[in-house]
PDB file of N, CA and C in Angstrom:
ATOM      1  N   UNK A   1       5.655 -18.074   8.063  1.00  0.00           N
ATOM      2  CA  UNK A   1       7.039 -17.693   8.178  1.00  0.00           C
ATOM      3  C   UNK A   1       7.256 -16.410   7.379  1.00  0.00           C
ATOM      4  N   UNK A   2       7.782 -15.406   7.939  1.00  0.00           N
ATOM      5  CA  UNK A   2       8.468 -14.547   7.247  1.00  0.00           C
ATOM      6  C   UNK A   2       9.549 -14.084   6.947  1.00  0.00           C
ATOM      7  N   UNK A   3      10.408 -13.693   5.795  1.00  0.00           N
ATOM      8  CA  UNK A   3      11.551 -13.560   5.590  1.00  0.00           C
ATOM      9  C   UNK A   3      12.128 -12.479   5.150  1.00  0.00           C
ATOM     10  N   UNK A   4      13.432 -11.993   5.913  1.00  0.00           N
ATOM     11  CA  UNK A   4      13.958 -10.442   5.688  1.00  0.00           C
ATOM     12  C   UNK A   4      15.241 -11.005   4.787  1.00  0.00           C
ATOM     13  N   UNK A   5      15.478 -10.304   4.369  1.00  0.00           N
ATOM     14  CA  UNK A   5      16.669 -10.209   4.009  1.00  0.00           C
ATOM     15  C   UNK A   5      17.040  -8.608   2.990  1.00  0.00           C
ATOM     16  N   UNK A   6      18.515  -8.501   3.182  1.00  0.00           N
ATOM     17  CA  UNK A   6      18.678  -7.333   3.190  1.00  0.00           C
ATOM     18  C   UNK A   6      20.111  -7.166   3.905  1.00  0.00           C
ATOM     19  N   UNK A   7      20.629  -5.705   3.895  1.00  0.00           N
ATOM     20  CA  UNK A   7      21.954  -5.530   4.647  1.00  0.00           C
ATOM     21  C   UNK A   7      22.015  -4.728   5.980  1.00  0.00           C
ATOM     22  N   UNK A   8      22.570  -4.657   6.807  1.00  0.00           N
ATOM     23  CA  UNK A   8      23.099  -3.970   8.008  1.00  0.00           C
ATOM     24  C   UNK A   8      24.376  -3.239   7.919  1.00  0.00           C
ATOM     25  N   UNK A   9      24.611  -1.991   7.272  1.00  0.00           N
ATOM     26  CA  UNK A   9      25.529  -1.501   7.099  1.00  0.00           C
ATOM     27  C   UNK A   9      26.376  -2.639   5.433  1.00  0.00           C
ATOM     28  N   UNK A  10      27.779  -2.839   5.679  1.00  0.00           N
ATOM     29  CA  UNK A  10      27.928  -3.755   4.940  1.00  0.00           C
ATOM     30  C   UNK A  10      27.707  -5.347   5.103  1.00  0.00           C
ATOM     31  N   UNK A  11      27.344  -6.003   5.773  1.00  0.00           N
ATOM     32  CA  UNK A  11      27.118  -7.334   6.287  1.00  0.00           C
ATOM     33  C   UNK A  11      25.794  -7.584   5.782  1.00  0.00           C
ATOM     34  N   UNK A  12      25.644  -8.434   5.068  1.00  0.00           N
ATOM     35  CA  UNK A  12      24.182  -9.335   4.059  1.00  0.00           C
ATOM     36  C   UNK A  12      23.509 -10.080   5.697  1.00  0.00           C
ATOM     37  N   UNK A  13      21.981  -9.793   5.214  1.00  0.00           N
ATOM     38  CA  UNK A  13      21.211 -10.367   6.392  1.00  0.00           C
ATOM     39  C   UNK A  13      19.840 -10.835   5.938  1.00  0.00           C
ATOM     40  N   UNK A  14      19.983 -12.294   6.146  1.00  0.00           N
ATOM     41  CA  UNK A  14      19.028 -13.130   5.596  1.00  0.00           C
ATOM     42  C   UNK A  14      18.362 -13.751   6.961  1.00  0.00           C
ATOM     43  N   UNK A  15      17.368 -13.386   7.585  1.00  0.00           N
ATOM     44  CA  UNK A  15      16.513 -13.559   8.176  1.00  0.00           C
ATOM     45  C   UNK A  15      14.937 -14.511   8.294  1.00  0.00           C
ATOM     46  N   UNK A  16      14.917 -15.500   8.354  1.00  0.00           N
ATOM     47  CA  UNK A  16      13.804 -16.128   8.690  1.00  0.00           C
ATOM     48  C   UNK A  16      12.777 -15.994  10.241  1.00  0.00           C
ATOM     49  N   UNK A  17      11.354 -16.143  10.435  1.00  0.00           N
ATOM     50  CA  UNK A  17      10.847 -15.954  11.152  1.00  0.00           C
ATOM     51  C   UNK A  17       9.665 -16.625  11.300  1.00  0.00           C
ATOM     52  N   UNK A  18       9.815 -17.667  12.073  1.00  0.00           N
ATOM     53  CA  UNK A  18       8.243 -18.241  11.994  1.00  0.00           C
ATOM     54  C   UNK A  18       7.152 -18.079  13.423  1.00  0.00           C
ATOM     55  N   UNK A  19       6.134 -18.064  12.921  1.00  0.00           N
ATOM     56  CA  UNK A  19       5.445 -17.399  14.130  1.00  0.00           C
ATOM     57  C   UNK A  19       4.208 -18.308  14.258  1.00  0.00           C
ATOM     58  N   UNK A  20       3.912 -18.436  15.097  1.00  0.00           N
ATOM     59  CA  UNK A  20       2.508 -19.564  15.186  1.00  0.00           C
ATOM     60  C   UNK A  20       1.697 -18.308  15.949  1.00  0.00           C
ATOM     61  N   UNK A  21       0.420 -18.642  16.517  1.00  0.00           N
ATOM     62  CA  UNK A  21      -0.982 -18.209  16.644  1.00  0.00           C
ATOM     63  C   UNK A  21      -0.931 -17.158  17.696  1.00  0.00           C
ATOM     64  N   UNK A  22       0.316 -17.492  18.662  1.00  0.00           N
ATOM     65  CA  UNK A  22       0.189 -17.140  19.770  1.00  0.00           C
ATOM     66  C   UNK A  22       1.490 -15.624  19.249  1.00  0.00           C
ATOM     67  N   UNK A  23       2.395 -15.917  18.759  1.00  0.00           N
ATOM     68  CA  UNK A  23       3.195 -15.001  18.383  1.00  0.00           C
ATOM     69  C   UNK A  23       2.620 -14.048  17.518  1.00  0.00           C
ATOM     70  N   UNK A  24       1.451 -13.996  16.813  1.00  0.00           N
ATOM     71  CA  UNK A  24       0.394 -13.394  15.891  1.00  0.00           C
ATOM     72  C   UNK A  24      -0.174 -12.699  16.957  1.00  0.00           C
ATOM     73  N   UNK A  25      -0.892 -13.371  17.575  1.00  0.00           N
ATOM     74  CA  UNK A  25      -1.714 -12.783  19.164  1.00  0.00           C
ATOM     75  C   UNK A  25      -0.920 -11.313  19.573  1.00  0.00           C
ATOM     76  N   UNK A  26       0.523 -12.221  19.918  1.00  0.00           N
ATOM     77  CA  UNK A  26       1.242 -11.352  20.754  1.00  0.00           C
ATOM     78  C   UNK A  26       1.719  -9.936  19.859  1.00  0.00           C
ATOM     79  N   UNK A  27       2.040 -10.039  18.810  1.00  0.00           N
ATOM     80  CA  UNK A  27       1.779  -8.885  17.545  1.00  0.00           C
ATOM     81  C   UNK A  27       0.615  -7.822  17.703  1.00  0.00           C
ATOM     82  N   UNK A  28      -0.450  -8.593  17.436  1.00  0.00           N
ATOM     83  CA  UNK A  28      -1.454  -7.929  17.294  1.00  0.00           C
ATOM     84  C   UNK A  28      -1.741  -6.894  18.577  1.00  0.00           C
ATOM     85  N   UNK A  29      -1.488  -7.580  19.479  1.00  0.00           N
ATOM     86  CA  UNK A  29      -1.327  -6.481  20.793  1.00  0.00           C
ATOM     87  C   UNK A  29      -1.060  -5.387  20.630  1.00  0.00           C
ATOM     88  N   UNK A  30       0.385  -5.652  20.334  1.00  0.00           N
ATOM     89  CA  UNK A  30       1.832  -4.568  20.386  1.00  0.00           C
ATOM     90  C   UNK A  30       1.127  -3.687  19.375  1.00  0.00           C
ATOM     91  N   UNK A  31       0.661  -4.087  18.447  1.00  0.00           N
ATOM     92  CA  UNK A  31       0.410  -3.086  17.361  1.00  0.00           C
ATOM     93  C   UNK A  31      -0.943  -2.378  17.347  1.00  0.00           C
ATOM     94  N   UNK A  32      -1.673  -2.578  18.890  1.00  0.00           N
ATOM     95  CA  UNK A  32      -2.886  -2.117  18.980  1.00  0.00           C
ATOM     96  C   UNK A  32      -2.698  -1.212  19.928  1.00  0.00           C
ATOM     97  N   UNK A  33      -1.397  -1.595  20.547  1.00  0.00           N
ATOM     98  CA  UNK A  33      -1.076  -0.330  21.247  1.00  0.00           C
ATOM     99  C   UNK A  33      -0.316   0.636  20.847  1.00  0.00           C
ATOM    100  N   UNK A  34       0.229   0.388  19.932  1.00  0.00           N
ATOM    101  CA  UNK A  34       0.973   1.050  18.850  1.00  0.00           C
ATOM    102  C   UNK A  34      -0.158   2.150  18.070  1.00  0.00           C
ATOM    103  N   UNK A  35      -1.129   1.889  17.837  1.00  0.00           N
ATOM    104  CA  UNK A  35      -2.018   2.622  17.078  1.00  0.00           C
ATOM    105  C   UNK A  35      -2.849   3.519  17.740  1.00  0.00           C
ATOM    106  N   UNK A  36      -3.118   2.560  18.988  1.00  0.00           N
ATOM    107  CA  UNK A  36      -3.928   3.840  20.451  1.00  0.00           C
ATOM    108  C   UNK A  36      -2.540   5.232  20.226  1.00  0.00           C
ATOM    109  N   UNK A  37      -1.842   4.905  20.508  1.00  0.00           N
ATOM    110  CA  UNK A  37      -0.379   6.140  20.898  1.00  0.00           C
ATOM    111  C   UNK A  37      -0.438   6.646  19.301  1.00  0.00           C
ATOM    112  N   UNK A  38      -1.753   6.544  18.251  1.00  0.00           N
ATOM    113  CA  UNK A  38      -0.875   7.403  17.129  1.00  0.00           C
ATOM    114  C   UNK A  38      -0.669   6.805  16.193  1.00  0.00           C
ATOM    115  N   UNK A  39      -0.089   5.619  15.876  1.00  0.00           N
ATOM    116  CA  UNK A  39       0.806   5.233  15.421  1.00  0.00           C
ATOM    117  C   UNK A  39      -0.095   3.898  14.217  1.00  0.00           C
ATOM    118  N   UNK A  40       0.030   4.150  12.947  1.00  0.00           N
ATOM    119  CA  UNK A  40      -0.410   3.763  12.149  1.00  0.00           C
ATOM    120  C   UNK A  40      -0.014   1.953  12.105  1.00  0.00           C
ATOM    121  N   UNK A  41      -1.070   1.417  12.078  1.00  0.00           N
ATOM    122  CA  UNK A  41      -0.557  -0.360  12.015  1.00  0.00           C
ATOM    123  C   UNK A  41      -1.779  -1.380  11.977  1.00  0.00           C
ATOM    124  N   UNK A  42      -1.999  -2.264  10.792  1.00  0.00           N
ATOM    125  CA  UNK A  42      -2.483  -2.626  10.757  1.00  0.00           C
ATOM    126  C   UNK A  42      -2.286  -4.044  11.698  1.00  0.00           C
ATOM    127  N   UNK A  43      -3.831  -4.732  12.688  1.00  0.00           N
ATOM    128  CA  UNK A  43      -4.151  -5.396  13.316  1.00  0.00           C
ATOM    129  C   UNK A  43      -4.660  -6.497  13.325  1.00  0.00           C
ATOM    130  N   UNK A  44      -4.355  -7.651  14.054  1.00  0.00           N
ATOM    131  CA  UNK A  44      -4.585  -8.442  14.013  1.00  0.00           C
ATOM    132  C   UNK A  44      -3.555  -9.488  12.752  1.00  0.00           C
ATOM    133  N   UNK A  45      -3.860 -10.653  12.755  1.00  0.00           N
ATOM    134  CA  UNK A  45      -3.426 -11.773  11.770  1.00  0.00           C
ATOM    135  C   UNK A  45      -3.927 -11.692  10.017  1.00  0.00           C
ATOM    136  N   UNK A  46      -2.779 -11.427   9.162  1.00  0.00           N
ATOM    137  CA  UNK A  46      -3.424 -11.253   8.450  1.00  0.00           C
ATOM    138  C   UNK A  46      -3.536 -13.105   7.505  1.00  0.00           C
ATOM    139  N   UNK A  47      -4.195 -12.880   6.459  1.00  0.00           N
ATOM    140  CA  UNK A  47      -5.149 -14.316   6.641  1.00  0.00           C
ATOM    141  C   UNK A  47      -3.951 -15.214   6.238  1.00  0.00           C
ATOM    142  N   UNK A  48      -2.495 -14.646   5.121  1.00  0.00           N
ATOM    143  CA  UNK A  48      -1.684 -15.477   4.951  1.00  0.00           C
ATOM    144  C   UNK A  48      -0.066 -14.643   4.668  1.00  0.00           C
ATOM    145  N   UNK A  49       0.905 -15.071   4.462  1.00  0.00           N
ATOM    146  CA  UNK A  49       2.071 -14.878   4.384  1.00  0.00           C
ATOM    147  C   UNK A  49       1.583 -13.807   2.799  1.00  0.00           C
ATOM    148  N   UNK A  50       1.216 -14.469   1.716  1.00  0.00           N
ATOM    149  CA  UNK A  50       0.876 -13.403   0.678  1.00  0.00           C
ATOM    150  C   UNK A  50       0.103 -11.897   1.314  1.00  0.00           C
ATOM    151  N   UNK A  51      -0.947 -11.753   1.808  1.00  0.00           N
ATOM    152  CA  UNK A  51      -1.411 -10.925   2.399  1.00  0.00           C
ATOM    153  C   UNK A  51      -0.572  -9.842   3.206  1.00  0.00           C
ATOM    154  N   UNK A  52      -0.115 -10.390   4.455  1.00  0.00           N
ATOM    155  CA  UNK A  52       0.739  -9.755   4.973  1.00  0.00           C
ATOM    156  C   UNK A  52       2.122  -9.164   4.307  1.00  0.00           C
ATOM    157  N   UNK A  53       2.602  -9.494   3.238  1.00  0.00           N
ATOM    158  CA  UNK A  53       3.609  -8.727   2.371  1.00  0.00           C
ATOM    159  C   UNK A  53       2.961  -7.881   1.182  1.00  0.00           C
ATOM    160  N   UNK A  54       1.736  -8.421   1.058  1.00  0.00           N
ATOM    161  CA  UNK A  54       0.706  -6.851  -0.035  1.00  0.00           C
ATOM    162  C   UNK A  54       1.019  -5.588   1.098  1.00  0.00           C
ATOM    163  N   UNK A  55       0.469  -6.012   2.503  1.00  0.00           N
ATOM    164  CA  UNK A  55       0.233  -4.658   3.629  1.00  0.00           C
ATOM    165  C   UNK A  55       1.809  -4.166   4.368  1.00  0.00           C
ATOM    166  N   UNK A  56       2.677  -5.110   3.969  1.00  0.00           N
ATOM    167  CA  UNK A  56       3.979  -4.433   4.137  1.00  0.00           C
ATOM    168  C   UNK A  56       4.738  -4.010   3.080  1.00  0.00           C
ATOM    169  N   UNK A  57       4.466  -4.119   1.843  1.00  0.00           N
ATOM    170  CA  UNK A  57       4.390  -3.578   0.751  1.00  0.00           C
ATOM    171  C   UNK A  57       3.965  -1.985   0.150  1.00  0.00           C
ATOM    172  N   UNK A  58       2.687  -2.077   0.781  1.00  0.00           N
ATOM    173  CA  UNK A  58       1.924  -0.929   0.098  1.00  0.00           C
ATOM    174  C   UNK A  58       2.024  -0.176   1.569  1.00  0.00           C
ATOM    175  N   UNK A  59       2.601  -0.352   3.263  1.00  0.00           N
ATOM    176  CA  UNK A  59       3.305   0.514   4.046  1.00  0.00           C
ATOM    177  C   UNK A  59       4.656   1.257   3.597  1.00  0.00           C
ATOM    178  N   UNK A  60       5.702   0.168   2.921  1.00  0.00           N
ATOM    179  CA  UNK A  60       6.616   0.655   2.281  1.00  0.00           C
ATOM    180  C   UNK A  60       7.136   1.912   1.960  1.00  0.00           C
ATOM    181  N   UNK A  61       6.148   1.806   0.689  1.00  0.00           N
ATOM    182  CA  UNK A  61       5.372   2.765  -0.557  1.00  0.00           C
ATOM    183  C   UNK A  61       5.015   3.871   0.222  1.00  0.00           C
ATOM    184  N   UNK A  62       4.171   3.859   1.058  1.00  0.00           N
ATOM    185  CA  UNK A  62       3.532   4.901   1.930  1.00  0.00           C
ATOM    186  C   UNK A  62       4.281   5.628   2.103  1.00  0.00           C
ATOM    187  N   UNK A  63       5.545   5.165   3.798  1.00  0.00           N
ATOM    188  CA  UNK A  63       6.299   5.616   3.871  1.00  0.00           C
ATOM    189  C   UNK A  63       7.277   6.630   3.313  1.00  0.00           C
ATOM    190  N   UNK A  64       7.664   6.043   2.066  1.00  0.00           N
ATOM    191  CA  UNK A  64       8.772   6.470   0.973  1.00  0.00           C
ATOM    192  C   UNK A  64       7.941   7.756   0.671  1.00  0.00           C
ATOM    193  N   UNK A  65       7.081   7.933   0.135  1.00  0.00           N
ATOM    194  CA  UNK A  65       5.958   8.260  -0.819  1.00  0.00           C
ATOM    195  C   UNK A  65       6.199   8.623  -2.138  1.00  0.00           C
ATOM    196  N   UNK A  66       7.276   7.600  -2.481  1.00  0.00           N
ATOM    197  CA  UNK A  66       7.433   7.885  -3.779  1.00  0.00           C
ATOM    198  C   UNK A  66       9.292   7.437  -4.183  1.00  0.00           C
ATOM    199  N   UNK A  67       9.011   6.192  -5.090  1.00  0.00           N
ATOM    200  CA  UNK A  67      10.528   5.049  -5.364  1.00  0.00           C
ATOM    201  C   UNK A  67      10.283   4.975  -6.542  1.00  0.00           C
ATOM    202  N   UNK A  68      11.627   4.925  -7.205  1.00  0.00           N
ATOM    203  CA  UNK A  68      11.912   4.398  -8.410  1.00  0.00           C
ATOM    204  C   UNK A  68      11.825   2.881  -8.871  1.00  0.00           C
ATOM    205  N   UNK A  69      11.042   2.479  -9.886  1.00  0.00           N
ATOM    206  CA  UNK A  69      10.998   1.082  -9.871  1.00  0.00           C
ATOM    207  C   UNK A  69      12.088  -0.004  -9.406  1.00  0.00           C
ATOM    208  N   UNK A  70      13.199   0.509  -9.864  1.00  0.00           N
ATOM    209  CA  UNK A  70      14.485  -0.378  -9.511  1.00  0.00           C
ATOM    210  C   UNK A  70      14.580  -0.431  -8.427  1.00  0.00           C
ATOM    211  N   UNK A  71      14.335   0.613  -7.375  1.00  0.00           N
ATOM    212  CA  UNK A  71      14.903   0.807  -6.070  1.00  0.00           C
ATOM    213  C   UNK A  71      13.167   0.298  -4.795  1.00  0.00           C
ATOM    214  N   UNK A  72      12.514   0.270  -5.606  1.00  0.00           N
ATOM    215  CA  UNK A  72      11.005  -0.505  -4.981  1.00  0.00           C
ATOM    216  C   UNK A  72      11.397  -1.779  -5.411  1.00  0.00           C
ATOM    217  N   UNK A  73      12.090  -2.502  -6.317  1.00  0.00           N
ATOM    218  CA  UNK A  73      11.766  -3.749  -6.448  1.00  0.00           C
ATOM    219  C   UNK A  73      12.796  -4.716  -5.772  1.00  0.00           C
ATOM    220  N   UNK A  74      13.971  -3.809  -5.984  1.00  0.00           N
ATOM    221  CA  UNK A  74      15.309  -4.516  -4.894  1.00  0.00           C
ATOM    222  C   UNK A  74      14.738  -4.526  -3.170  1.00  0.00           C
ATOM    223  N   UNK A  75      13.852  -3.514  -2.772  1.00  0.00           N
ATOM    224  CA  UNK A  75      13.297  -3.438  -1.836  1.00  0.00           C
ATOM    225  C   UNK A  75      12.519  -4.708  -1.573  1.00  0.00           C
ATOM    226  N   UNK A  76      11.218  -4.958  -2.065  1.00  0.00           N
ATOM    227  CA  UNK A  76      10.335  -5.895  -2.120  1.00  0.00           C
ATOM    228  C   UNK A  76      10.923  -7.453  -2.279  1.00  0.00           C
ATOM    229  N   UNK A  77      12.276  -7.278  -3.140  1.00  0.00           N
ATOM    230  CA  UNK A  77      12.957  -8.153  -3.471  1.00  0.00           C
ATOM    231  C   UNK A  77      13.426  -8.798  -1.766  1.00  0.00           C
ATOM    232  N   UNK A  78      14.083  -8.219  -1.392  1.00  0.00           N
ATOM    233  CA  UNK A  78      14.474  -8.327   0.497  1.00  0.00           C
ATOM    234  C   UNK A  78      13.051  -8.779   0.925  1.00  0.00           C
ATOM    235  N   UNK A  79      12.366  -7.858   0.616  1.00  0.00           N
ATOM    236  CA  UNK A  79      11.239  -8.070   1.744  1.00  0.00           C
ATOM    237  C   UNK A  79      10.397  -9.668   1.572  1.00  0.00           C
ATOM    238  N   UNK A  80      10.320 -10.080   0.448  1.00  0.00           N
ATOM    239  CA  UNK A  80       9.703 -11.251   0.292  1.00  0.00           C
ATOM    240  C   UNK A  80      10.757 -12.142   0.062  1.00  0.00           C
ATOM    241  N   UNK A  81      11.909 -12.354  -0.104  1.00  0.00           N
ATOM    242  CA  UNK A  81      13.261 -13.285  -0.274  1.00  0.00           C
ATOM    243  C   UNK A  81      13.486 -14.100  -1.759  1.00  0.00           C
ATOM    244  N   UNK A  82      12.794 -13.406  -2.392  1.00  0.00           N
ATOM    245  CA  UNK A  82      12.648 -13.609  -3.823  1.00  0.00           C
ATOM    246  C   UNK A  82      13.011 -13.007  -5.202  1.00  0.00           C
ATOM    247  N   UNK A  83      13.186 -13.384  -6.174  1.00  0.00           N
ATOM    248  CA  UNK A  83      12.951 -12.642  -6.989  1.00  0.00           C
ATOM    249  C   UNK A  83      11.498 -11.971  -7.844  1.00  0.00           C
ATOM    250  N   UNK A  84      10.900 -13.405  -7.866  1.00  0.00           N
ATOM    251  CA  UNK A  84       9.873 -13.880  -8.194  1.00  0.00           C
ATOM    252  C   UNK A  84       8.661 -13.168  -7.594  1.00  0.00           C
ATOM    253  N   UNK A  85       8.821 -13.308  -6.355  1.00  0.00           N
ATOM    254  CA  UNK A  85       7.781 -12.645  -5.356  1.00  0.00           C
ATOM    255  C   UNK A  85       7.586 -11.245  -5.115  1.00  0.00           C
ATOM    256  N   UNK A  86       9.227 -10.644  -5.659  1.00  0.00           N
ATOM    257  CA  UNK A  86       9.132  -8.979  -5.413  1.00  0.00           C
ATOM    258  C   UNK A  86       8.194  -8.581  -6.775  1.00  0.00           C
ATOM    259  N   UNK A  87       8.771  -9.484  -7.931  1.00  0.00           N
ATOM    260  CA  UNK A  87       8.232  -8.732  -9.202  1.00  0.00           C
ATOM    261  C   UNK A  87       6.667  -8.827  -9.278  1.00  0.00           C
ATOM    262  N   UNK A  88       6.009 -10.056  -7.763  1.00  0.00           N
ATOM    263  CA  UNK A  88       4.499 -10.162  -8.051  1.00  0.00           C
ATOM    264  C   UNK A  88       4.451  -9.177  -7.098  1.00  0.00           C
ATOM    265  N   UNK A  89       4.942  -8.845  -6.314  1.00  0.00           N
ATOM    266  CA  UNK A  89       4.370  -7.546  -5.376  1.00  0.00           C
ATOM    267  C   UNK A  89       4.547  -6.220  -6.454  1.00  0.00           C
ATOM    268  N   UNK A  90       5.660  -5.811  -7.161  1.00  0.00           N
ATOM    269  CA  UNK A  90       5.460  -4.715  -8.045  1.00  0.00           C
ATOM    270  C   UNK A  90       4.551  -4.092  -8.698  1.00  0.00           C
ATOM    271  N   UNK A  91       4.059  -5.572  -9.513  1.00  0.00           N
ATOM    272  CA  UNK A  91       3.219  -5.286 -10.215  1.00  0.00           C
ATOM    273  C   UNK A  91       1.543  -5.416  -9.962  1.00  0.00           C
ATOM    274  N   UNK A  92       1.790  -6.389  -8.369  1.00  0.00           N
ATOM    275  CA  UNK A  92       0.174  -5.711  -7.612  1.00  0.00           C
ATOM    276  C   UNK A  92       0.209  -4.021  -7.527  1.00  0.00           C
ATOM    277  N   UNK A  93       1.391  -3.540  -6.988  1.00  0.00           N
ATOM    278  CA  UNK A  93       1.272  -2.164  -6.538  1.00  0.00           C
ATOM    279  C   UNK A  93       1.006  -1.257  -7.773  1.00  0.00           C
ATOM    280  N   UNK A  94       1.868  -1.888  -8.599  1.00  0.00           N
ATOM    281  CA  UNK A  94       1.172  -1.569 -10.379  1.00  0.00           C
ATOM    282  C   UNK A  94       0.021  -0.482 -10.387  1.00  0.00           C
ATOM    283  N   UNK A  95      -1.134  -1.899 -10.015  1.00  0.00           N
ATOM    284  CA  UNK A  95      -2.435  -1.848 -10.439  1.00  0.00           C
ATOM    285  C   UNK A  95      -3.448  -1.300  -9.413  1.00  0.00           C
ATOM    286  N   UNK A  96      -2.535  -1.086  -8.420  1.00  0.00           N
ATOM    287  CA  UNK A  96      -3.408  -0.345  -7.007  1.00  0.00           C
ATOM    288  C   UNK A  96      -3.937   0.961  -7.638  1.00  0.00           C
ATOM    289  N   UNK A  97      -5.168   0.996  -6.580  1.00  0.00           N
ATOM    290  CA  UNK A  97      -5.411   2.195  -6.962  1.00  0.00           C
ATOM    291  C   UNK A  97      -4.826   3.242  -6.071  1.00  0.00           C
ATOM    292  N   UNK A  98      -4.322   2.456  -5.100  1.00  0.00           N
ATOM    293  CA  UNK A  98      -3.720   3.544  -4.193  1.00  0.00           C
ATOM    294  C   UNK A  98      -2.099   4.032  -4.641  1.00  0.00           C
ATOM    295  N   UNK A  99      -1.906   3.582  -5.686  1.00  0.00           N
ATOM    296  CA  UNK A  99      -0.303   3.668  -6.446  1.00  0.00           C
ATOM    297  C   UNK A  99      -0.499   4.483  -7.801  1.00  0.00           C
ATOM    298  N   UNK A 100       0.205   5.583  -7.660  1.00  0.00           N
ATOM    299  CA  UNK A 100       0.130   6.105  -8.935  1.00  0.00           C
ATOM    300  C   UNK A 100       1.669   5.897  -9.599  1.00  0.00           C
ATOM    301  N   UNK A 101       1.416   5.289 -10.705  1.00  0.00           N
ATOM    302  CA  UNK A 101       3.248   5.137 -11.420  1.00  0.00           C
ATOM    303  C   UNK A 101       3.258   6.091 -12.915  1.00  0.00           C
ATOM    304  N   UNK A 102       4.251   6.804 -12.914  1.00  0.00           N
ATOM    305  CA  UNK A 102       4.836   7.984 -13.630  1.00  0.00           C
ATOM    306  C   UNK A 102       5.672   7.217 -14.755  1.00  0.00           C
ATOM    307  N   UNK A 103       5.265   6.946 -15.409  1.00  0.00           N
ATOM    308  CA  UNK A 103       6.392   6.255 -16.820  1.00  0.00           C
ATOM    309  C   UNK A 103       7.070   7.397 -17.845  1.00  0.00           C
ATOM    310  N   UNK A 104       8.464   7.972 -16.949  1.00  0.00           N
ATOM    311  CA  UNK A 104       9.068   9.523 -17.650  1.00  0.00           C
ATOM    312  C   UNK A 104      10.388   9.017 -17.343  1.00  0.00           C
ATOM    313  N   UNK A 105      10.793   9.417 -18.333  1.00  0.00           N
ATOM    314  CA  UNK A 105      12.726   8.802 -18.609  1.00  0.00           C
ATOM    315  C   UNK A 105      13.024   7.580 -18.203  1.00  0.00           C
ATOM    316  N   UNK A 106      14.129   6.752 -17.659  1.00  0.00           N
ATOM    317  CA  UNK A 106      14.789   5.847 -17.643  1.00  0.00           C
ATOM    318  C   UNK A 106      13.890   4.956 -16.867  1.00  0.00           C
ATOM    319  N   UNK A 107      13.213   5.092 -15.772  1.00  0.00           N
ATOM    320  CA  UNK A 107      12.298   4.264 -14.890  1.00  0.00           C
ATOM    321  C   UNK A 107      11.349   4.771 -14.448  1.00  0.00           C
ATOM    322  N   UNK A 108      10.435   4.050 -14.124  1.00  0.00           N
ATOM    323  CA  UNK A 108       9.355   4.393 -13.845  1.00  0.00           C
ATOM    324  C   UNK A 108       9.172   4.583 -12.266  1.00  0.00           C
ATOM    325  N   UNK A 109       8.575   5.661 -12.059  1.00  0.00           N
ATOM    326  CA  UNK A 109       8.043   6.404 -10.609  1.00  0.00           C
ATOM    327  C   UNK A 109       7.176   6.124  -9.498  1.00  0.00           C
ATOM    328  N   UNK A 110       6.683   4.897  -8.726  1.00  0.00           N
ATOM    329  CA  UNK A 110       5.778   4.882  -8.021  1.00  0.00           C
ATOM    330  C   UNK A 110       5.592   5.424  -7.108  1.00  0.00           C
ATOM    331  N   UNK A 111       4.413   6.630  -7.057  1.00  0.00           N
ATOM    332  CA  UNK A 111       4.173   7.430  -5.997  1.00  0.00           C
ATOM    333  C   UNK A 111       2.843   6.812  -5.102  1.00  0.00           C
ATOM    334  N   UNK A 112       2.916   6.790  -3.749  1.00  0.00           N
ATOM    335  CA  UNK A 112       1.762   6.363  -3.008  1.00  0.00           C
ATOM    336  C   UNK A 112       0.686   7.593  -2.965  1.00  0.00           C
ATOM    337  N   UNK A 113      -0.849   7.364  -3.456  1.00  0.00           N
ATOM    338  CA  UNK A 113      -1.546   8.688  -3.553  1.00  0.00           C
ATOM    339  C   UNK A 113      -3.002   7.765  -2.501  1.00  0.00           C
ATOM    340  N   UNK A 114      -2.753   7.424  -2.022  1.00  0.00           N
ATOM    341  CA  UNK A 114      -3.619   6.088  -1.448  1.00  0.00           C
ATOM    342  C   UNK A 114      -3.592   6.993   0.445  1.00  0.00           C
ATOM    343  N   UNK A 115      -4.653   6.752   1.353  1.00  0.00           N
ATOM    344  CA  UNK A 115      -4.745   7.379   2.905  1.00  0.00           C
ATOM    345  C   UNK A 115      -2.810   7.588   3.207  1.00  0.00           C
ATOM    346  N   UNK A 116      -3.056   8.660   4.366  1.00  0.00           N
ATOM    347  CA  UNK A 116      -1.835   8.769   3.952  1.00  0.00           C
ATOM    348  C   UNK A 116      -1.766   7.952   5.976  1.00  0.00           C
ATOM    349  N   UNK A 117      -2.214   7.501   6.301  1.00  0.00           N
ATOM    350  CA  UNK A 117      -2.019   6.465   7.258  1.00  0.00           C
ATOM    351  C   UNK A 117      -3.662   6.166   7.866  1.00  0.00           C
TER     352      UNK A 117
END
């Protein structure tokens, strides 16, 4: 199961999603054709719900290429439906080597220095 949460304009949006083998399948497709056209995405099932939020995590990051701790962790915070869970994704990205973090004035800087897709 995966869980969004987060806002749509002003309206709070808490999202659940559960997917069995075949909805994984049907993913993995989309995102293999997604990647033929270009388009950066990792494939196939990943082995668990932890896993798959490290690699939507450290896409994030990519993306951005570069968040303020507060504003990566309220992020991650949505993205895993936790509190708990954003602060263990933070501080994996911490220790990545593909994460470089800048500790200069009020918060700290995580820049993605990791493939850039």
């Amino acid at each position: 199961m995966l869980r969004i949460r987060g806002t749509v304009g002003d309206w709070p949006v808490d999202l659940s999603i559960e997917m069995d083998e075949g909805d994984w399948a049907q993913l993995g497709a989309q995102l293999q054709v997604a990647k033929a056209e270009g388009v950066a995405a990792p494939v196939g099932k990943p082995a668990n719900q932890d896993d798959a939020l490290w690699q939507i995590s450290k896409e994030l990051l990519r993306k951005a290429g570069q968040l303020s701790g507060p504003d990566l962790l309220e992020q991650l915070e949505g993205l895993s439906g936790s509190a708990s869970a954003g602060k263990r994704l933070l501080v994996r990205l911490r220790h990545s080597a593909e994460v470089k973090v800048l500790s200069g004035g009020d918060t700290p800087l995580y820049s993605w220095v990791g493939p850039k897709a």
